[in-house]
Each structure stands twice: as C-alpha cells, then as structure tokens.
Protein backbone atom coordinates (compact mmCIF):
# COMPACT_ATOMS: atom_id res chain seq x y z
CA UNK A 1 41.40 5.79 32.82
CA UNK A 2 38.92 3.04 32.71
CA UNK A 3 37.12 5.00 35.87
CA UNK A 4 37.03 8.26 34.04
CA UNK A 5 35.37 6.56 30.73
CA UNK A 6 32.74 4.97 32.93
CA UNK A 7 31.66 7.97 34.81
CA UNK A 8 31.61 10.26 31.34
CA UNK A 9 29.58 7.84 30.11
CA UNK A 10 27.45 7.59 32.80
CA UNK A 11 27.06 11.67 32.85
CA UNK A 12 24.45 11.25 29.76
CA UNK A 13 21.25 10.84 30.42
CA UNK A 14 17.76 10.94 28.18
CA UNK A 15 16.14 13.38 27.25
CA UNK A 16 12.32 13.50 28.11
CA UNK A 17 9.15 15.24 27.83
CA UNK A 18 6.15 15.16 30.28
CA UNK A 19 2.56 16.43 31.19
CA UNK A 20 2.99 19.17 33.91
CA UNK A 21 -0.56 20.36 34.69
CA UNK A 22 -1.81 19.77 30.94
CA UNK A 23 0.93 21.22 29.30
CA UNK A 24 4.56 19.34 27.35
CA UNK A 25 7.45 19.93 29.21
CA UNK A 26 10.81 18.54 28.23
CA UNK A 27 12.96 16.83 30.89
CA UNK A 28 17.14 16.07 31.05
CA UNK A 29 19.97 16.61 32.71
CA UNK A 30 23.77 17.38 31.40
CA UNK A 31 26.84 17.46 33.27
CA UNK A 32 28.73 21.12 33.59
CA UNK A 33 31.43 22.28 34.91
CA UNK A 34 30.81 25.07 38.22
CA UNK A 35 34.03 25.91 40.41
CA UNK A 36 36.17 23.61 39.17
CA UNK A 37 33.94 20.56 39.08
CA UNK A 38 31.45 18.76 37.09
CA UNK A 39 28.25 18.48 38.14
CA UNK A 40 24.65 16.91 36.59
CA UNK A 41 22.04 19.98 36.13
CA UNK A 42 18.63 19.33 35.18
CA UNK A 43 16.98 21.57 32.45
CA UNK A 44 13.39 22.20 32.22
CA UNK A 45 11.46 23.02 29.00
CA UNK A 46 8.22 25.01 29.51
CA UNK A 47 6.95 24.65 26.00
CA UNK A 48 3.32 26.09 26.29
CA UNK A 49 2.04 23.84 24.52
CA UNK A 50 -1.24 21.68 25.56
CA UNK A 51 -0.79 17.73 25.60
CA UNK A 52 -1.91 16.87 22.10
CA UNK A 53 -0.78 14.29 19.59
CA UNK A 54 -0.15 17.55 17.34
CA UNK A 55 1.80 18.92 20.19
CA UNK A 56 4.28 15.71 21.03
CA UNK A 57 5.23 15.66 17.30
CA UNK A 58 6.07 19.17 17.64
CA UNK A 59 7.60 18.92 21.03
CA UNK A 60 9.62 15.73 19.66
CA UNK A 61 11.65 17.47 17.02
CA UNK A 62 13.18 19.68 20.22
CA UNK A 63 13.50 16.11 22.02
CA UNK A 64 15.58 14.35 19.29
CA UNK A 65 17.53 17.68 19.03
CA UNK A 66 18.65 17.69 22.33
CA UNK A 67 18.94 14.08 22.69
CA UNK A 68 21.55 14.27 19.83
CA UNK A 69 23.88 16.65 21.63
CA UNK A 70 23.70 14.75 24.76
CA UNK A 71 25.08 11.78 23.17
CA UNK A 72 27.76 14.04 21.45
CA UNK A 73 28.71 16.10 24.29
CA UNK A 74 27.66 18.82 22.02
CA UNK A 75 24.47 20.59 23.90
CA UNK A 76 24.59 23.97 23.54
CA UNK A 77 24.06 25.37 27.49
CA UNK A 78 23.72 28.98 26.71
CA UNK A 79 20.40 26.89 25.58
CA UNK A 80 20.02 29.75 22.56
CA UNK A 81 20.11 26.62 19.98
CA UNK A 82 17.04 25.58 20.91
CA UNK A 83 14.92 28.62 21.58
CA UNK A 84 13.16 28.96 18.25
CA UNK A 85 11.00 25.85 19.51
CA UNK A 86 10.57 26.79 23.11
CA UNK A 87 11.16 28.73 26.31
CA UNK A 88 13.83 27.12 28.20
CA UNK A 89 15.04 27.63 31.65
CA UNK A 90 18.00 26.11 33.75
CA UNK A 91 16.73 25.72 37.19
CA UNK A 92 16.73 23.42 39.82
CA UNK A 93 12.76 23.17 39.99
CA UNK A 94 9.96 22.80 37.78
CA UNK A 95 9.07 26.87 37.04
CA UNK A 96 5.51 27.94 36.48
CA UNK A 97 4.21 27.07 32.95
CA UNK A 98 3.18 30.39 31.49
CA UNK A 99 -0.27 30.41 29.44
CA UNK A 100 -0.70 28.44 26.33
CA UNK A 101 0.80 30.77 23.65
CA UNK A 102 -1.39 31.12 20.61
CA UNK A 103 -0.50 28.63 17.76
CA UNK A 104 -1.41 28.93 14.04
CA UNK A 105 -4.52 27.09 13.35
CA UNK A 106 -3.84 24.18 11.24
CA UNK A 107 -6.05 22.99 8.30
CA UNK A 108 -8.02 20.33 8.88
CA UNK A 109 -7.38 17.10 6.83
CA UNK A 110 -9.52 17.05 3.75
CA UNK A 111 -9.05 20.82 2.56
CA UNK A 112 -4.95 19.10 2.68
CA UNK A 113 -6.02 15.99 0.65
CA UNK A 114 -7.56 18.09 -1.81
CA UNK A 115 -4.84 20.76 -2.69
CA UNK A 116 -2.41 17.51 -2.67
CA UNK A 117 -4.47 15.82 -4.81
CA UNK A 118 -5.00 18.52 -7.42
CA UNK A 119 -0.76 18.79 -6.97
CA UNK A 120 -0.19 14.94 -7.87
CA UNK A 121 -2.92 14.57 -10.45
CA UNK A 122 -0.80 15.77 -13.49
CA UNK A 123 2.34 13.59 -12.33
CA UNK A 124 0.26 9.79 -11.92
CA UNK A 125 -1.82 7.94 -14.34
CA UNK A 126 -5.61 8.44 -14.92
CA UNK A 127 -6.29 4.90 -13.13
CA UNK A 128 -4.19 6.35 -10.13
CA UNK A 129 -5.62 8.98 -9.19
CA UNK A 130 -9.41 7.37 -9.37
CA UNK A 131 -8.48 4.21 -7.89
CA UNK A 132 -6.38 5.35 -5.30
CA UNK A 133 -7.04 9.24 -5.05
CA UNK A 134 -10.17 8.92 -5.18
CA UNK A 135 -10.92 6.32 -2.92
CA UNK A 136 -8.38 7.59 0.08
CA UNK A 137 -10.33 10.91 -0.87
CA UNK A 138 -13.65 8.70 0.29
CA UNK A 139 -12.32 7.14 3.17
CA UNK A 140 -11.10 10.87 4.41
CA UNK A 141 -14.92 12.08 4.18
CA UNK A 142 -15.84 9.30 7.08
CA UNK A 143 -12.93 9.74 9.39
CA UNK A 144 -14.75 11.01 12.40
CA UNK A 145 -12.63 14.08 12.59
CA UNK A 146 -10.66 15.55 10.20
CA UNK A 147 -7.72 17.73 12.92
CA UNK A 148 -4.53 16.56 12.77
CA UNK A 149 -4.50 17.11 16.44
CA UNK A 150 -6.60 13.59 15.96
CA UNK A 151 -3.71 11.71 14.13
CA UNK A 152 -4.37 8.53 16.83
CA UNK A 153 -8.03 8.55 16.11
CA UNK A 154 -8.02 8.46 12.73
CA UNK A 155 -5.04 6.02 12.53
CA UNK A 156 -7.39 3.50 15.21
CA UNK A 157 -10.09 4.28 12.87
CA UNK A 158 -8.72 3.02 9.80
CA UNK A 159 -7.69 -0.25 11.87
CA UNK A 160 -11.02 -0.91 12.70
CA UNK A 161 -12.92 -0.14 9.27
CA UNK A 162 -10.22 -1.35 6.48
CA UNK A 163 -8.11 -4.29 5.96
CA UNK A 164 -4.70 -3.96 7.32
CA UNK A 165 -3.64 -3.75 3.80
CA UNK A 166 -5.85 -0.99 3.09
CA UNK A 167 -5.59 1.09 6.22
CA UNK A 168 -1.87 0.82 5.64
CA UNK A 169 -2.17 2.18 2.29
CA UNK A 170 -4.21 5.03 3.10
CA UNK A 171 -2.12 5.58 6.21
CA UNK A 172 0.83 5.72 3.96
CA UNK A 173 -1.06 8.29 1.65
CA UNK A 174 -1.66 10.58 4.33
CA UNK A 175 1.97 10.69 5.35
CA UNK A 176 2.70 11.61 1.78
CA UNK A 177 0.19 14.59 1.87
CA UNK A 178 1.11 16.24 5.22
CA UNK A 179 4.62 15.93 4.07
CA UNK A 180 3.75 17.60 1.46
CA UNK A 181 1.84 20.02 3.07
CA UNK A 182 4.83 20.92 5.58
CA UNK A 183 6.84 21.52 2.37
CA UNK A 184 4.18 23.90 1.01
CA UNK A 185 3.96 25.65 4.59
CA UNK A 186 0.55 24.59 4.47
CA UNK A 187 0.55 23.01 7.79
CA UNK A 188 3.65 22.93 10.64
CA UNK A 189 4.18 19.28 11.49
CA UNK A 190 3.36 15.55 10.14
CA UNK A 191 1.29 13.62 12.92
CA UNK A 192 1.38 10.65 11.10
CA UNK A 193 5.16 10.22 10.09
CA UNK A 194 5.83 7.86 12.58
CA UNK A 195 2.35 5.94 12.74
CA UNK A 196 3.36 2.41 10.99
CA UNK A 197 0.68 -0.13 10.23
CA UNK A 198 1.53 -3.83 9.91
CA UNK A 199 0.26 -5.72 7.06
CA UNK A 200 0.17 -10.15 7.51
CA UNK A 201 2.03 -11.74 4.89
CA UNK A 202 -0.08 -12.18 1.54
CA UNK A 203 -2.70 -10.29 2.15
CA UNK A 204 -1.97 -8.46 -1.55
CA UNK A 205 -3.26 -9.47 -4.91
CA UNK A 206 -0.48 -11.04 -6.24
CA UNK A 207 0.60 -12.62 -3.07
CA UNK A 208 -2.53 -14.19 -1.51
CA UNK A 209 -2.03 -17.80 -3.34
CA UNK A 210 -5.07 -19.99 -2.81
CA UNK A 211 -5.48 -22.15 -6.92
CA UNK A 212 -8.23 -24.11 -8.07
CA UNK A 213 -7.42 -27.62 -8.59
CA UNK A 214 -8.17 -29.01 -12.02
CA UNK A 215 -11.03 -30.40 -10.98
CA UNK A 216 -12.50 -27.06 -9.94
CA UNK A 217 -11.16 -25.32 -12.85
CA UNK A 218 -12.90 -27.61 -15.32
CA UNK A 219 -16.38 -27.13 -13.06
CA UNK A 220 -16.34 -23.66 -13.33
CA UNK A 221 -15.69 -23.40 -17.35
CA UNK A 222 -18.75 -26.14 -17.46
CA UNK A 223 -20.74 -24.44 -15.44
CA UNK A 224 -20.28 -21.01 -17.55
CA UNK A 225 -21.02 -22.96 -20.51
CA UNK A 226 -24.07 -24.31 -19.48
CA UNK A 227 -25.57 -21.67 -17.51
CA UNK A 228 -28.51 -19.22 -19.13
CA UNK A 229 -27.32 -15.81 -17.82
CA UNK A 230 -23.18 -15.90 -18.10
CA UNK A 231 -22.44 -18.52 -20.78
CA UNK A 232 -21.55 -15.25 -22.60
CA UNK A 233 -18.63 -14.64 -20.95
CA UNK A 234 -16.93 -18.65 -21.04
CA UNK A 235 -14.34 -18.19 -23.56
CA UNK A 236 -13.18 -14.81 -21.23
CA UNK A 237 -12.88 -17.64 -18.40
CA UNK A 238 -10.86 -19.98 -20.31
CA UNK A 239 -8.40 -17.71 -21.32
CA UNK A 240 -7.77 -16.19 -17.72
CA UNK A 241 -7.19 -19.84 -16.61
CA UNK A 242 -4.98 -21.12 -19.32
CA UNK A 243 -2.90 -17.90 -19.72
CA UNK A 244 -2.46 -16.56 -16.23
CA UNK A 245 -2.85 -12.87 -17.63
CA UNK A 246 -4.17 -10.23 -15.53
CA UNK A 247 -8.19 -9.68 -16.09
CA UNK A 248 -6.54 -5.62 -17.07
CA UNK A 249 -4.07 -7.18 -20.19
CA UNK A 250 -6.66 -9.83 -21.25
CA UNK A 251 -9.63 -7.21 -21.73
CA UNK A 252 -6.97 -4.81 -23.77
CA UNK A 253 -6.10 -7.84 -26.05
CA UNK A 254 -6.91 -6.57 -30.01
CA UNK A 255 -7.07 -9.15 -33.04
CA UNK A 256 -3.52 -7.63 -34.16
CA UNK A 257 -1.69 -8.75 -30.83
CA UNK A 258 -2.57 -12.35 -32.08
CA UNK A 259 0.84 -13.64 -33.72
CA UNK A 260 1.11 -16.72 -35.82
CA UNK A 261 2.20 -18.51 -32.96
CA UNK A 262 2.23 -15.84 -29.83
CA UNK A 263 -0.13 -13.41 -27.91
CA UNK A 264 1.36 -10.62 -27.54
CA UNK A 265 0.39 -8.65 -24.87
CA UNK A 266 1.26 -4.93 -25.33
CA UNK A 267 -1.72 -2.47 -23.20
CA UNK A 268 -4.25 -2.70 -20.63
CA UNK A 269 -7.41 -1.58 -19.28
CA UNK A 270 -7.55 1.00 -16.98
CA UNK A 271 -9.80 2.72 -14.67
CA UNK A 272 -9.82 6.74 -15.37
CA UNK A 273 -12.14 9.53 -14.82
CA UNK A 274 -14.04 8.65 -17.68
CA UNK A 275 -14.51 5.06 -17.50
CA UNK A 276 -12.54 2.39 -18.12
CA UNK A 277 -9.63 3.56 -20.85
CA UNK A 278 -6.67 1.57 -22.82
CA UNK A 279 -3.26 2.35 -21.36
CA UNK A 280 -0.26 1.64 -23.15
CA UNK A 281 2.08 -0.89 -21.46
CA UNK A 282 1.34 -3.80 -18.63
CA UNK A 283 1.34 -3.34 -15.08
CA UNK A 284 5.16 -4.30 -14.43
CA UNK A 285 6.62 -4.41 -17.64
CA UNK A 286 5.91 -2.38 -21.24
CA UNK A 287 5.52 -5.66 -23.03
CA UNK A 288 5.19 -9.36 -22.91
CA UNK A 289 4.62 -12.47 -25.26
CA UNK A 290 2.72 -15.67 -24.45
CA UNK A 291 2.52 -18.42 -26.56
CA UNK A 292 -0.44 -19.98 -28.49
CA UNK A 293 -0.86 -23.39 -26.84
CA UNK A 294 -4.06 -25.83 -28.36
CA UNK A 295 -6.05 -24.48 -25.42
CA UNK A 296 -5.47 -20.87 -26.31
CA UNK A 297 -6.05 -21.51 -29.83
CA UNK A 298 -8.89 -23.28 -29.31
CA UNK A 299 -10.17 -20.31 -27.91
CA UNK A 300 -9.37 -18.30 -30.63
CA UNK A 301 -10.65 -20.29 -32.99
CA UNK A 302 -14.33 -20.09 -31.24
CA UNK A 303 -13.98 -15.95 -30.96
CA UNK A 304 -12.96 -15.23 -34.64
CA UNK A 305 -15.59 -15.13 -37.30
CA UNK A 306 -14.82 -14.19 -41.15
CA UNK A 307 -14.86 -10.41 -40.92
CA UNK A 308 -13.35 -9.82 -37.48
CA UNK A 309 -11.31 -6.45 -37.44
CA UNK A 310 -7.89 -6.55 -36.30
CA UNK A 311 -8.41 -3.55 -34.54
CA UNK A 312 -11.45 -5.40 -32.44
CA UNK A 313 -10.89 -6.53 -29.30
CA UNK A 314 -11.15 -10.22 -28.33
CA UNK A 315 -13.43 -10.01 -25.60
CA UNK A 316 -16.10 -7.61 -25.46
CA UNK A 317 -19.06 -6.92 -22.61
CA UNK A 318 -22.60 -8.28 -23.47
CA UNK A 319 -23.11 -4.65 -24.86
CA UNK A 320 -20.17 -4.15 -27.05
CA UNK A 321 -17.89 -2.50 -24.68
CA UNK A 322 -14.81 -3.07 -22.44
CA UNK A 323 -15.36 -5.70 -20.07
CA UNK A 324 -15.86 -4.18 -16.53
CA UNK A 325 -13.70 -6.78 -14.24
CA UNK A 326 -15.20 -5.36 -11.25
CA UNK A 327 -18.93 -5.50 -12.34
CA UNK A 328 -17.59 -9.59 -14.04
CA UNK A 329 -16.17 -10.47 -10.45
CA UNK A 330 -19.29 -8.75 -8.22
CA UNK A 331 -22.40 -10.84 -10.67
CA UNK A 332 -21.19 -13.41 -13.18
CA UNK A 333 -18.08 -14.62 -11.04
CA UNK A 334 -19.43 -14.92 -7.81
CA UNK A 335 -22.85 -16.16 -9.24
CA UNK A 336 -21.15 -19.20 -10.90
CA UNK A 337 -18.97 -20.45 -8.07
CA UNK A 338 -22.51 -20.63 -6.09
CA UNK A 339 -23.85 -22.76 -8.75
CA UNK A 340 -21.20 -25.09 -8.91
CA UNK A 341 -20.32 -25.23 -5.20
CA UNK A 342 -16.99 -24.22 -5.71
CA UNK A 343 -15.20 -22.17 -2.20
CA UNK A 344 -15.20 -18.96 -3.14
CA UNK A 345 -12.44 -17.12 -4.48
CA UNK A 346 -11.96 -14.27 -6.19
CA UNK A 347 -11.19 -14.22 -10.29
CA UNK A 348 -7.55 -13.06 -9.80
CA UNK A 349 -7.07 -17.16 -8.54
CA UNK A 350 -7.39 -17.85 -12.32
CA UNK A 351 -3.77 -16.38 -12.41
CA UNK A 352 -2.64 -18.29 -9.64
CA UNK A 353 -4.36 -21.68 -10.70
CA UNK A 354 -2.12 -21.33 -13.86
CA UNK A 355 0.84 -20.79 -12.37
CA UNK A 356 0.84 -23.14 -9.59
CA UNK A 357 -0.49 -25.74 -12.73
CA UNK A 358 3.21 -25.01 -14.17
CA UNK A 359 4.76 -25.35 -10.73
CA UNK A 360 3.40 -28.80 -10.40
CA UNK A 361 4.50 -29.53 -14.19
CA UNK A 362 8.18 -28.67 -13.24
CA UNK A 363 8.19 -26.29 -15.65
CA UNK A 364 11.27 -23.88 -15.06
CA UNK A 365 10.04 -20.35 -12.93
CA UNK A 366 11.81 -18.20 -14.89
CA UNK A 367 9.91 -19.13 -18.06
CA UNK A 368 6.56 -19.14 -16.17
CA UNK A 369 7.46 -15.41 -15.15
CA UNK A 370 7.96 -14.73 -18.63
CA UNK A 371 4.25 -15.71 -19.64
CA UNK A 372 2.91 -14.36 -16.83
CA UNK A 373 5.04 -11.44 -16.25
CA UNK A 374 6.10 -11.53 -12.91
CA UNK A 375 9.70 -12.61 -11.63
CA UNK A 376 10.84 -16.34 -10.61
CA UNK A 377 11.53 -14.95 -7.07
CA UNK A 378 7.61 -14.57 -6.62
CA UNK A 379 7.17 -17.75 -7.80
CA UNK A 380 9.56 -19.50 -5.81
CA UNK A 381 8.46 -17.99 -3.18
CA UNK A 382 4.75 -17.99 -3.10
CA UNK A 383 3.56 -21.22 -5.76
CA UNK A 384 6.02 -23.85 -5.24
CA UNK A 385 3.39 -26.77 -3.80
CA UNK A 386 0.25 -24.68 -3.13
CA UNK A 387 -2.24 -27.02 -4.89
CA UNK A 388 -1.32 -29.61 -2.37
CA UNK A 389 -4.47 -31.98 -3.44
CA UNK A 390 -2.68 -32.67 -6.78
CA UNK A 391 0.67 -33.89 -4.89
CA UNK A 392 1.31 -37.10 -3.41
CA UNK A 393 5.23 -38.36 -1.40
CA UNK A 394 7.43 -40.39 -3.47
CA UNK A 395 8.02 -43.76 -3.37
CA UNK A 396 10.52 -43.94 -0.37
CA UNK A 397 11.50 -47.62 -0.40
C-alpha cells in the first residue's frame, strides 16, 4: 500500500509553459490508463500566442487551470475543458505551431486610466481624486509606453523614477484599473496583478519618526519670530509643535472649535479641484478633542483680538486665505531650518516631536493617541525612545 501511494504521487507532475520558436506553449504530463496499464503522456499546448508579458498572463490562467486538476486527479483528457483558451493536442512530440491567430487589440494604458477615473470620481472625495488621481494620471503620461504588453517596463520604470512608496502606490492603482477594465470587457487580462512592489519599513508619513529635540524645537520658533519674511506664520509653528495635529486639522481650526478648556477639532483642509476646500471630519476619525494647555493658550491669547468672528479661522495665509501646507513646507519651512542650521526635516516632524515629547514624559499612549488621534499601537511601536539625545541609563548600582 505504502508502494502504491508513492508511485500515485509521484505520477503528478507540473505543469509548464515555454518559448517554442517565439511562440507560448504549455508543457505536462498525466498518467492514463492504455491496455490495462498506466502510463505518463505528455500534452502539448500550441497556444499561438507570441512570447509577451500580455501573453504569459493570458497563457497562465490555462497553466493554473491545469495545474489544479493535476494535483486533484481531476484533468479532463478529452482536453475539451480547456479549449476555449487554446488548441491542444496529445502527442508524443512537439507539433508545428500554427500562425499567430489574430488577437483583439487592447487599449493602451491611459485611454484605461481615464474611463476608470471618470468611473471612481463620484464614489472618493474631492482631495482623492486630485491628489491621487490626478497625480497617478501624471505619472501615466511619462511611462515610456503605454501597452499593457509593456507591464515589466513600466513596473521597472516606476522603480527607477518614484520612491518605493510611491511606485507601489501607483503600481497598486493600476492593478485596480485593469481590474476594472477586465470587468467592463474593456481589456482581456491584468498584466500587473501579480507585479508586487516592496516598500522599507517607515517610509510613510506617519511612520517615518525622526523628532526635534527641545533644543531644536525652541530654535526654530525663535528663529520664525525673529526672521523678516516668515515671522508671520510663528504662532502656526507653535501650535503644530505643542499639539501634534496634522498641518490639514490645524488650518480647518474656526474660533467656535475653541472650548473653555478644549480644542476641538471637528474638519480639515483638503485639496480638491478647486483649491484647497474644508472637509467635514479628520483623517482617521470624525472628531477629536485636545486640551488647552498654557502653551496652547498662550497661543490663543496672541491670535484673538476684540472683534474676532467665531466663524474665522485661527490661522490664515499672509493674504487672508487657507494656509497652503505645501507652498508653507516648500518656502517658509525649509527657508527657516537653513537659517537656524537645523537637519532638515520635513513639517510633519512637528507631530512626531510632540509625541515622542509625551513618550519621554511617561505619559500613558493611549491618552497621547487621543490628542493626536492615532492609536497606542502606533505609538508603541514607532515613538517609544526615538529622541534618544534627551535619554540617559539609570543609575545601575
């Protein structure tokens, strides 16, 4: 018995495809049973198809199929199962591939993006669809081709001209649309569905840790303060460092979120079609309160004058409308940090200053994720000792 299970087991074999003179054919054998005894035939696939990336996703689908009844014992030899894909034969030598059959011409790349784009729009936010849509929409326009017969070289592309971060977002995005696409019988396969991109460990936003120390913080504020061109925006500065908001919930911040003893944080500024716009609700949560420490109300103190509107926002550009983070970050930001020969990094450290400021405090992480609005398994995991400079060992003796 122990014989028999071996050599049944050994009968299944893998299923294959290969070039034969520029053309995918698929490869395996299967034991049957002739006169009494069982016997390994090979099966040949003439597919007709040219070796293309386009061409081995196709030709893949027919491999999997197969490979599944192999392992089942379930192939189907009359071979009728899987003739919708391609031409099969059962013979003991490679046949004769017959000409390339003609194929429906698939559409190239951006004319997809676009009718997917215009299909997601109503179902995703304004900020969305231009930050991400329209961006991924850019970065389509210089792929240098747009066939999805050149899945490999656009994948190798966006390797070499993105961050992996970036290149696996789009990546991920074009997935989505030729899915889509195949769903819409817009196009006949998905080139990219098994592409995978890998992304190092905190190379997002929220995740890429790296605080001032106090001493830095307390040199940039001075430096805003004193300096001709961007004292303007100072108070804006303080309150990113000494509430760890997001740039997006402190811009959206009206006199009538300001409590008698708590911010509360209840919209944000977005980026739309039209500019930057208010959006109800935070980015991970609908609300959140933060309360009014000295430093914070120190702040407000300085902002309010006598007739200040409740519906007036607290911080305002130099011209009278919403900050623009991105335009803040690009001149003022980076300008200052030159001045005061601070490392660079980017504004969104402000956050991260704050909460690895509370780390070092001891304060509990599940309170600090209620200020800040993100969860104590974030903090745990990415701020417990960052700012390194302010630690020192205990006393071990």
């Amino acid at each position: 018995m122990y014989s028999k299970d071996r050599q049944a087991k050994g009968s299944k074999g893998s299923v294959q495809f290969k070039n034969t003179k520029g053309r995918l054919q698929i490869v395996f054998s299967y034991p049957v049973q002739e006169n009494g005894e069982i016997k390994r035939k090979r099966f040949y696939i003439s597919t007709g198809y040219d070796d293309t990336p386009l061409n081995r996703q196709r030709v893949g689908d027919t491999v999997r199929s197969i490979q599944r009844d192999v392992d089942y014992g379930e192939v189907d030899l009359s071979l009728n199962k899987y003739r919708p894909t391609a031409s099969l034969t059962t013979v003991s030598s490679i046949p004769p591939t017959s000409p390339n059959s003609p194929t429906k011409p698939q559409p190239l790349l951006d004319a997809l993006w676009e009718k997917y784009s215009q299909f997601k729009k109503p179902q995703i936010s304004p900020s969305t669809y231009v930050k991400d849509f329209t961006k991924h929409k850019n970065h389509i326009s210089r792929f240098p081709s747009k066939s999805l017969e050149d899945a490999i070289v656009i994948r190798d592309h966006l390797l070499t001209n993105l961050t992996p971060d970036a290149a696996k977002r789009c990546l991920t995005q074009l997935k989505a649309c030729c899915s889509w696409a195949m769903e819409e019988g817009l196009t006949e396969l998905n080139p990219f569905l098994t592409m995978k991109i890998r992304v190092p460990k905190g190379s997002s936003e929220d995740e890429d840790v790296n605080p001032f120390t106090k001493t830095e913080r307390d040199l940039i504020i001075a430096t805003f303060t004193n300096d001709r061109y961007y004292k303007y925006y100072t108070n804006y500065v303080k309150f990113l460092f000494f509430t760890g908001a997001r740039p997006s919930e402190v811009i959206a911040l009206q006199w009538r979120h300001v409590g008698e003893s708590v911010l509360k944080f209840r919209q944000s500024v977005v980026v739309s079609e039209d500019g930057l716009v208010l959006k109800d609700g935070l980015k991970t949560q609908r609300k959140r309160d933060f309360p009014i420490t000295p430093e914070v109300q120190a702040i407000l103190d300085d902002l309010k004058d006598e007739t200040y509107d409740l519906e007036e926002f607290l911080f305002r550009s130099p011209k009278g409308k919403f900050v623009d983070q991105h335009n803040f970050a690009n001149r003022a930001w980076r300008s200052i940090l030159e001045k005061c020969g601070v490392p660079y990094r980017k504004s969104y450290q402000c956050r991260h200053t704050f909460i690895s400021l509370c780390v070092e405090a001891h304060i509990n992480s599940t309170a600090i994720g209620r200020w800040t609005g993100t969860s104590a398994e974030m903090i745990d995991r990415h701020y417990g000792a960052t700012n390194f400079t302010n630690l020192r060992p205990p006393d071990l003796t």
